[in-house]
N, C-alpha and C. Protein backbone atom coordinates (compact mmCIF):
# COMPACT_ATOMS: atom_id res chain seq x y z
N UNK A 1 1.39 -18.13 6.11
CA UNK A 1 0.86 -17.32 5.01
C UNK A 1 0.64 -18.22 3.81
N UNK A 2 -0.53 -17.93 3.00
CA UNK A 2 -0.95 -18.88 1.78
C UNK A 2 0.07 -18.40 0.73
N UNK A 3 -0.09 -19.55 0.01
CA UNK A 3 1.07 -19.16 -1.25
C UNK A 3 0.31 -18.28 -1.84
N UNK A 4 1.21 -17.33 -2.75
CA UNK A 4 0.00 -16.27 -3.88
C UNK A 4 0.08 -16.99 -5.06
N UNK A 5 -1.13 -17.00 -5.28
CA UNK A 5 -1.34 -17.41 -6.96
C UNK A 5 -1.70 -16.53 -8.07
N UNK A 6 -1.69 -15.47 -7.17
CA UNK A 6 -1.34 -14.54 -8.89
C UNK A 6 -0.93 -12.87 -8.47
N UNK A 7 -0.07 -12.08 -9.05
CA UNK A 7 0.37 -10.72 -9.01
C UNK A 7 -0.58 -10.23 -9.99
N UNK A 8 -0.90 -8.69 -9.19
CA UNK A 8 -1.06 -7.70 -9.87
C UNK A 8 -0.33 -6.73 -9.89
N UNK A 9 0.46 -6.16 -11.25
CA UNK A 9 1.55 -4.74 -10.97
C UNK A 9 1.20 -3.61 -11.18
N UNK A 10 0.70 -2.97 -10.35
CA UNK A 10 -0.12 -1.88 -10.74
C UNK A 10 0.72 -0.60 -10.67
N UNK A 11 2.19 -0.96 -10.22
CA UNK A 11 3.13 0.75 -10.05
C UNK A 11 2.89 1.51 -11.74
N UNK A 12 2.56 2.92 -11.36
CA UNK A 12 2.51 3.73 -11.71
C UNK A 12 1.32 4.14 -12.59
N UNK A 13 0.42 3.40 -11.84
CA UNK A 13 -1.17 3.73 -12.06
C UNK A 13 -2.18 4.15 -11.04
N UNK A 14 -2.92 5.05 -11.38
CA UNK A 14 -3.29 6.20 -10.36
C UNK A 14 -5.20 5.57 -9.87
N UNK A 15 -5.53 5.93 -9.24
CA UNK A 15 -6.91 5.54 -8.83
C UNK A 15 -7.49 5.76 -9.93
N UNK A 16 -9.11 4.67 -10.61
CA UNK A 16 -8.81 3.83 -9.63
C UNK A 16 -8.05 2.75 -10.40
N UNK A 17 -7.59 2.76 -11.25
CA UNK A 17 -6.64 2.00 -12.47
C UNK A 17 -6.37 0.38 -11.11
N UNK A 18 -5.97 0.58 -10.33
CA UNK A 18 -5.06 -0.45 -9.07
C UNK A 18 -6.42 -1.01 -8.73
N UNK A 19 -7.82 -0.98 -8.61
CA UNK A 19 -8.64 -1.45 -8.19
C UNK A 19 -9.54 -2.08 -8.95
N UNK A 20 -9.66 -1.70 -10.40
CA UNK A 20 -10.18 -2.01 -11.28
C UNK A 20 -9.32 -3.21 -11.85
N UNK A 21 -8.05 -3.88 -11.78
CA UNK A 21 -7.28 -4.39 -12.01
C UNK A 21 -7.16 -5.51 -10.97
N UNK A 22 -7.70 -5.27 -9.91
CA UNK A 22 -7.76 -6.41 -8.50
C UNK A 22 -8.83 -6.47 -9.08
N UNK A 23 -9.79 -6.15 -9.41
CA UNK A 23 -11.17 -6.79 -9.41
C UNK A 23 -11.21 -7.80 -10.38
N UNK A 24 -10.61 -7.37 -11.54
CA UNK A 24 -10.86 -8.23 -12.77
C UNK A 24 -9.99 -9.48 -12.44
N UNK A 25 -8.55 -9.42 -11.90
CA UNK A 25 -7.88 -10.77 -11.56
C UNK A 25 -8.16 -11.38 -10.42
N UNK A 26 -9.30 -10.91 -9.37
CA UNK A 26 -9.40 -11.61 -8.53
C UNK A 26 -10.98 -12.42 -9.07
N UNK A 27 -11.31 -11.86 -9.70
CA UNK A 27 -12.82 -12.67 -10.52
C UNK A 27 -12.52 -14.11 -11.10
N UNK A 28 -10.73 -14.04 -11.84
CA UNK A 28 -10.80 -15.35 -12.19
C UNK A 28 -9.76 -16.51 -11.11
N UNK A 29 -9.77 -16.09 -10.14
CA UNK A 29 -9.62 -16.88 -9.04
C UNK A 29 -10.35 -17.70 -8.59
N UNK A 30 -10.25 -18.67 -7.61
CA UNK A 30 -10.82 -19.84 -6.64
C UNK A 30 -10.98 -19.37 -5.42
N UNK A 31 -12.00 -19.46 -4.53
CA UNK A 31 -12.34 -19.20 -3.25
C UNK A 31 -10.80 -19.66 -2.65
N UNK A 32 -10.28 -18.50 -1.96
CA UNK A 32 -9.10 -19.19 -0.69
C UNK A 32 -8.01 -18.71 -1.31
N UNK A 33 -8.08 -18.81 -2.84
CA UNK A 33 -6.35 -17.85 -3.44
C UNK A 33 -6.38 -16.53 -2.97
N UNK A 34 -4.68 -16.72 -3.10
CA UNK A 34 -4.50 -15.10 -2.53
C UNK A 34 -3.78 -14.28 -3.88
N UNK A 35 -4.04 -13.09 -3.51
CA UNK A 35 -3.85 -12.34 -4.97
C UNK A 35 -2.81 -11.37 -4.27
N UNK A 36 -1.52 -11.30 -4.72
CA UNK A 36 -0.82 -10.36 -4.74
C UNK A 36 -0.82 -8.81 -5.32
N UNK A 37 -1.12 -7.84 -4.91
CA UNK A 37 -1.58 -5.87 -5.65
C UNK A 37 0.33 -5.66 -5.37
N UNK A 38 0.51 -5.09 -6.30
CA UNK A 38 1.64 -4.13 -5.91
C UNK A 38 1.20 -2.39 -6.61
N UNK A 39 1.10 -1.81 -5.65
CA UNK A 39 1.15 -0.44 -6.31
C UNK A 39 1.80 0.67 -5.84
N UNK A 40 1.72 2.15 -6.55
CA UNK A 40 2.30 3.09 -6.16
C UNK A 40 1.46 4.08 -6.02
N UNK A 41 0.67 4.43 -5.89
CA UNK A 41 -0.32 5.54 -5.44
C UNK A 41 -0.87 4.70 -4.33
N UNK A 42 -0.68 6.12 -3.21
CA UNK A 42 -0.77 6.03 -2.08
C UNK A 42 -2.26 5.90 -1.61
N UNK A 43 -3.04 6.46 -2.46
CA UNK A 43 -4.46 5.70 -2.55
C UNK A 43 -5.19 4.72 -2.39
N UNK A 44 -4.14 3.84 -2.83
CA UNK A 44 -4.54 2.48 -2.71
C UNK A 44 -4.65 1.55 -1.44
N UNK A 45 -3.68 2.29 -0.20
CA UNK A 45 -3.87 1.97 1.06
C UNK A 45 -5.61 1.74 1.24
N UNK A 46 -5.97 2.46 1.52
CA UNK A 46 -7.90 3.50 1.84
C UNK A 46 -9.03 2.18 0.97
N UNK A 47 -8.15 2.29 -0.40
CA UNK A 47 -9.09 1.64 -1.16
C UNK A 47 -9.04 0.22 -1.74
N UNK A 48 -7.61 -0.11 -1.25
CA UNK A 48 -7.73 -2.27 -1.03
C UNK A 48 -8.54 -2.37 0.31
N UNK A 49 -8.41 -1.52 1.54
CA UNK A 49 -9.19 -1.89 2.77
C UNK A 49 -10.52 -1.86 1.89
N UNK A 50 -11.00 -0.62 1.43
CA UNK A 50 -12.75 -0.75 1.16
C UNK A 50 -13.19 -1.79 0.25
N UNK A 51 -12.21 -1.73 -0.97
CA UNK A 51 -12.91 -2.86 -1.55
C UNK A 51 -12.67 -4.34 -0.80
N UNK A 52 -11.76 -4.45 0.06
CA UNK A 52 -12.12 -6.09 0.41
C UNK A 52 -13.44 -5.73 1.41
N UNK A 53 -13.80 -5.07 2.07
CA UNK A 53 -14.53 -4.91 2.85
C UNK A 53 -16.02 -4.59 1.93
N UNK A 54 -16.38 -4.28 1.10
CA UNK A 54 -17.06 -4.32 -0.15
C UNK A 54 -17.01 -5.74 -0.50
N UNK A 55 -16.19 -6.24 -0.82
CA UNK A 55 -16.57 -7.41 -1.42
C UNK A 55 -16.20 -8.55 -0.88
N UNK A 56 -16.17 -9.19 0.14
CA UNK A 56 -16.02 -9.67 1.24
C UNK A 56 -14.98 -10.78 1.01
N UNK A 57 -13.76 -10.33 0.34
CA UNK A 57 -12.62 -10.74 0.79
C UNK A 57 -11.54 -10.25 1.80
N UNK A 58 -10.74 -10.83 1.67
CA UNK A 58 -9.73 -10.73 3.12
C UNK A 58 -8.61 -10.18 2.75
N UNK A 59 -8.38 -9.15 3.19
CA UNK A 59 -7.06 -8.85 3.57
C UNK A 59 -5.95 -8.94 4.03
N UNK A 60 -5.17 -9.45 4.20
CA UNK A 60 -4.23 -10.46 4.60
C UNK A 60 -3.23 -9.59 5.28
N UNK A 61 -3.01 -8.73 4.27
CA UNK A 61 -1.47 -7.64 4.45
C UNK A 61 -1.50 -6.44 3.62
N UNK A 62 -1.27 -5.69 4.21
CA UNK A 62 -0.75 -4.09 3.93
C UNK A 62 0.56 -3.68 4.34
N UNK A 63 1.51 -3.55 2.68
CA UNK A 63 2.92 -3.29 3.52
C UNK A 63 3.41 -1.97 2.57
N UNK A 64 4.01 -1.25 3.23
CA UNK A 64 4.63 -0.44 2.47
C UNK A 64 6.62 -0.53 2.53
N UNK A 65 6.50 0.14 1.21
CA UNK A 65 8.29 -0.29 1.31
C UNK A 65 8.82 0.56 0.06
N UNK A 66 9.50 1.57 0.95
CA UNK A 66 9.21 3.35 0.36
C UNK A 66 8.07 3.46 -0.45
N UNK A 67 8.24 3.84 -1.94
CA UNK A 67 7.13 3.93 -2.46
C UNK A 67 6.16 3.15 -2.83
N UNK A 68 6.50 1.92 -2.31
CA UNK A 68 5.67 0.20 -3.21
C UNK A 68 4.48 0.32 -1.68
N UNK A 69 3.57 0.19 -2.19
CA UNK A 69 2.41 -0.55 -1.92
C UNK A 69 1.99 -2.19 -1.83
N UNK A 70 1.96 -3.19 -0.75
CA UNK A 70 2.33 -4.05 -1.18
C UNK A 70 1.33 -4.83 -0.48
N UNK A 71 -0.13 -5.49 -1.09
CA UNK A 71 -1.33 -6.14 -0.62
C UNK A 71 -1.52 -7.53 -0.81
N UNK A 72 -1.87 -8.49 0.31
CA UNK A 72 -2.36 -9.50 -0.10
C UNK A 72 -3.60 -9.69 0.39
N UNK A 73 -4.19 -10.51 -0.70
CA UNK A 73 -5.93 -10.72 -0.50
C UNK A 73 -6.63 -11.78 -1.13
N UNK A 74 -6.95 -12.20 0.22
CA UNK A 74 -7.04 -13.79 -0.19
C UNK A 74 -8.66 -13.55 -0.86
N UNK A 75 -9.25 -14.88 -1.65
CA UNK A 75 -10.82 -14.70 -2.43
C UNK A 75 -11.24 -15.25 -1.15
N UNK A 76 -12.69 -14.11 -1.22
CA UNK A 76 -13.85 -15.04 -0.45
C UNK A 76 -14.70 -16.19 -1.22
């Protein structure tokens, strides 16, 4: 697994607050970093898959761990 080079903490922000927040910190990334999402709306499962699939980065991991949401996604 790549090291992460940057967190996003998105607990206790509701759609699309968690996506709008990956977008903007994964913009100032390098092709190949991976960006750490942590969130808590369960939403965000549905909609880290679409937006990497939208914007043709990678998904790495989808974990849950009770209520944490927990994504990595590397830049295309």
């Amino acid at each position: 697994m790549s090291e992460i080079a940057a967190t996003v903490d998105a607990s206790g922000l509701n759609c699309p607050l968690p996506i709008l927040r990956t977008r903007k910190a994964i913009k100032d990334m390098q092709a190949g970093e991976v960006l750490e999402v942590v969130s808590t709306d369960p939403g965000s499962v549905k909609d880290m898959a679409s937006f990497c699939e939208q914007t043709g980065n990678t998904l790495l991991a989808s974990n849950e761990s009770g209520e944490r949401y927990v994504f990595l996604i590397r830049k295309a």
